[in-house]
Protein backbone atom coordinates (compact mmCIF):
# COMPACT_ATOMS: atom_id res chain seq x y z
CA UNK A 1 113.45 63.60 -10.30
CA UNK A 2 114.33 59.87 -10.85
CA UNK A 3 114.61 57.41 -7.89
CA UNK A 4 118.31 56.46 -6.75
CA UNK A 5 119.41 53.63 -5.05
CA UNK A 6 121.68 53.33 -2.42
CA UNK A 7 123.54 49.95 -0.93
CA UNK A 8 123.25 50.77 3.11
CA UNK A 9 126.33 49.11 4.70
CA UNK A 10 125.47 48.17 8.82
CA UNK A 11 127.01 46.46 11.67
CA UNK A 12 124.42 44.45 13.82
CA UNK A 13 123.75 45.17 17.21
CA UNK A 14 120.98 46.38 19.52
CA UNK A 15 118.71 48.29 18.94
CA UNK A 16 120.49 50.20 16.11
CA UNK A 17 120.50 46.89 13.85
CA UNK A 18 119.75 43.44 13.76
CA UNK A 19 117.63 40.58 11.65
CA UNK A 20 113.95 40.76 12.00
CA UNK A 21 112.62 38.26 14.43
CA UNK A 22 111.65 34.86 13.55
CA UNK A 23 111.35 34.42 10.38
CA UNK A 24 114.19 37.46 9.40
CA UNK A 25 113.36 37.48 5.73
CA UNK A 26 111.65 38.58 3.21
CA UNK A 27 110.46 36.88 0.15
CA UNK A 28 114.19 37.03 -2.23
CA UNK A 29 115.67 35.23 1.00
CA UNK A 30 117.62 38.55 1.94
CA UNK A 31 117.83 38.77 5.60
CA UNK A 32 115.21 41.92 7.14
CA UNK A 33 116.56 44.13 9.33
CA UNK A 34 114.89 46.29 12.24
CA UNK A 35 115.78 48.82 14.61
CA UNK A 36 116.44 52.25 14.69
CA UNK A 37 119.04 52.35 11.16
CA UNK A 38 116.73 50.72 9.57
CA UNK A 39 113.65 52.65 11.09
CA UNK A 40 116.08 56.11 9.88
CA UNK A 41 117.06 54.72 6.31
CA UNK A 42 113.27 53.70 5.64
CA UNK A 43 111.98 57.23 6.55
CA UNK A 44 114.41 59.59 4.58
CA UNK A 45 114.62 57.16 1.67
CA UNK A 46 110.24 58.10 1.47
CA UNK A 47 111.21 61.67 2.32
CA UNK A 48 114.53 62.03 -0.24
CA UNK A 49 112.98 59.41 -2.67
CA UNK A 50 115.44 56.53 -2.79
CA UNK A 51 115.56 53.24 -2.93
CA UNK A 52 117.89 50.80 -1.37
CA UNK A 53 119.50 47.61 0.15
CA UNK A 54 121.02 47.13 3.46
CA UNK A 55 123.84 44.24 4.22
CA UNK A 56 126.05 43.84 6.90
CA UNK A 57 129.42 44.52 7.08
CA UNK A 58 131.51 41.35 6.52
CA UNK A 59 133.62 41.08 9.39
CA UNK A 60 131.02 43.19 11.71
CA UNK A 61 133.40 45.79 12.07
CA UNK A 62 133.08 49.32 11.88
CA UNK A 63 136.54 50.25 10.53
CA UNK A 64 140.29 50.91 11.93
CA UNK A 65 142.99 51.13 10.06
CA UNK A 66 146.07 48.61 10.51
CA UNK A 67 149.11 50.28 10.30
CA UNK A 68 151.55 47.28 9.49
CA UNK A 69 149.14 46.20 6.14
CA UNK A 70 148.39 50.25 5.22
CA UNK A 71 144.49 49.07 4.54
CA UNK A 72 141.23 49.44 6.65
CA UNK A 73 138.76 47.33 7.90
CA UNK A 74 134.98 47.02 8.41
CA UNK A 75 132.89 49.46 6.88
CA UNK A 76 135.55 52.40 5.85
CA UNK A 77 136.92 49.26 4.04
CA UNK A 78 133.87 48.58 2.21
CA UNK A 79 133.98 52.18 1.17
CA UNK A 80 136.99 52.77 -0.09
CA UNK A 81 136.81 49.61 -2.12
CA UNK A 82 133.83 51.29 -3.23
CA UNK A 83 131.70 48.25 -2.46
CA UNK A 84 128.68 50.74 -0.81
């Protein structure tokens, strides 16, 4: 079975998720994130064999829809744009 690899979308905040103290990254300059979403992604991508990446949200927003513009925003927006 070949590897896959998945683009992990997150919003920060503790202790689900959020940068790696001090120096927060690792050697490509992409910020490191800990807590337990990382800790969870890590341990089923060994189990389910996957790679991936994880990035924050843009605006740090899980979703809601806006009723006057008909589009989402936050993460639901990032997948229906098909970003992650």
């Amino acid at each position: 079975m070949d590897f896959k690899w998945i683009l992990c979308c997150l919003v920060q905040g503790a202790p689900f998720t959020f940068p790696a103290p001090s120096d927060g990254t690792t050697p490509n300059h992409k910020v490191r994130y800990v807590g337990f979403i990382p800790d969870l992604v890590e341990a089923l991508s060994k189990r389910l064999r996957f790679s991936y990446e994880l990035y924050t949200v843009r605006d740090g927003k899980y979703g809601k829809y806006n009723n006057v513009t008909n589009q989402w925003n936050g993460m639901i927006a990032d997948v229906m744009c098909k970003d992650v």
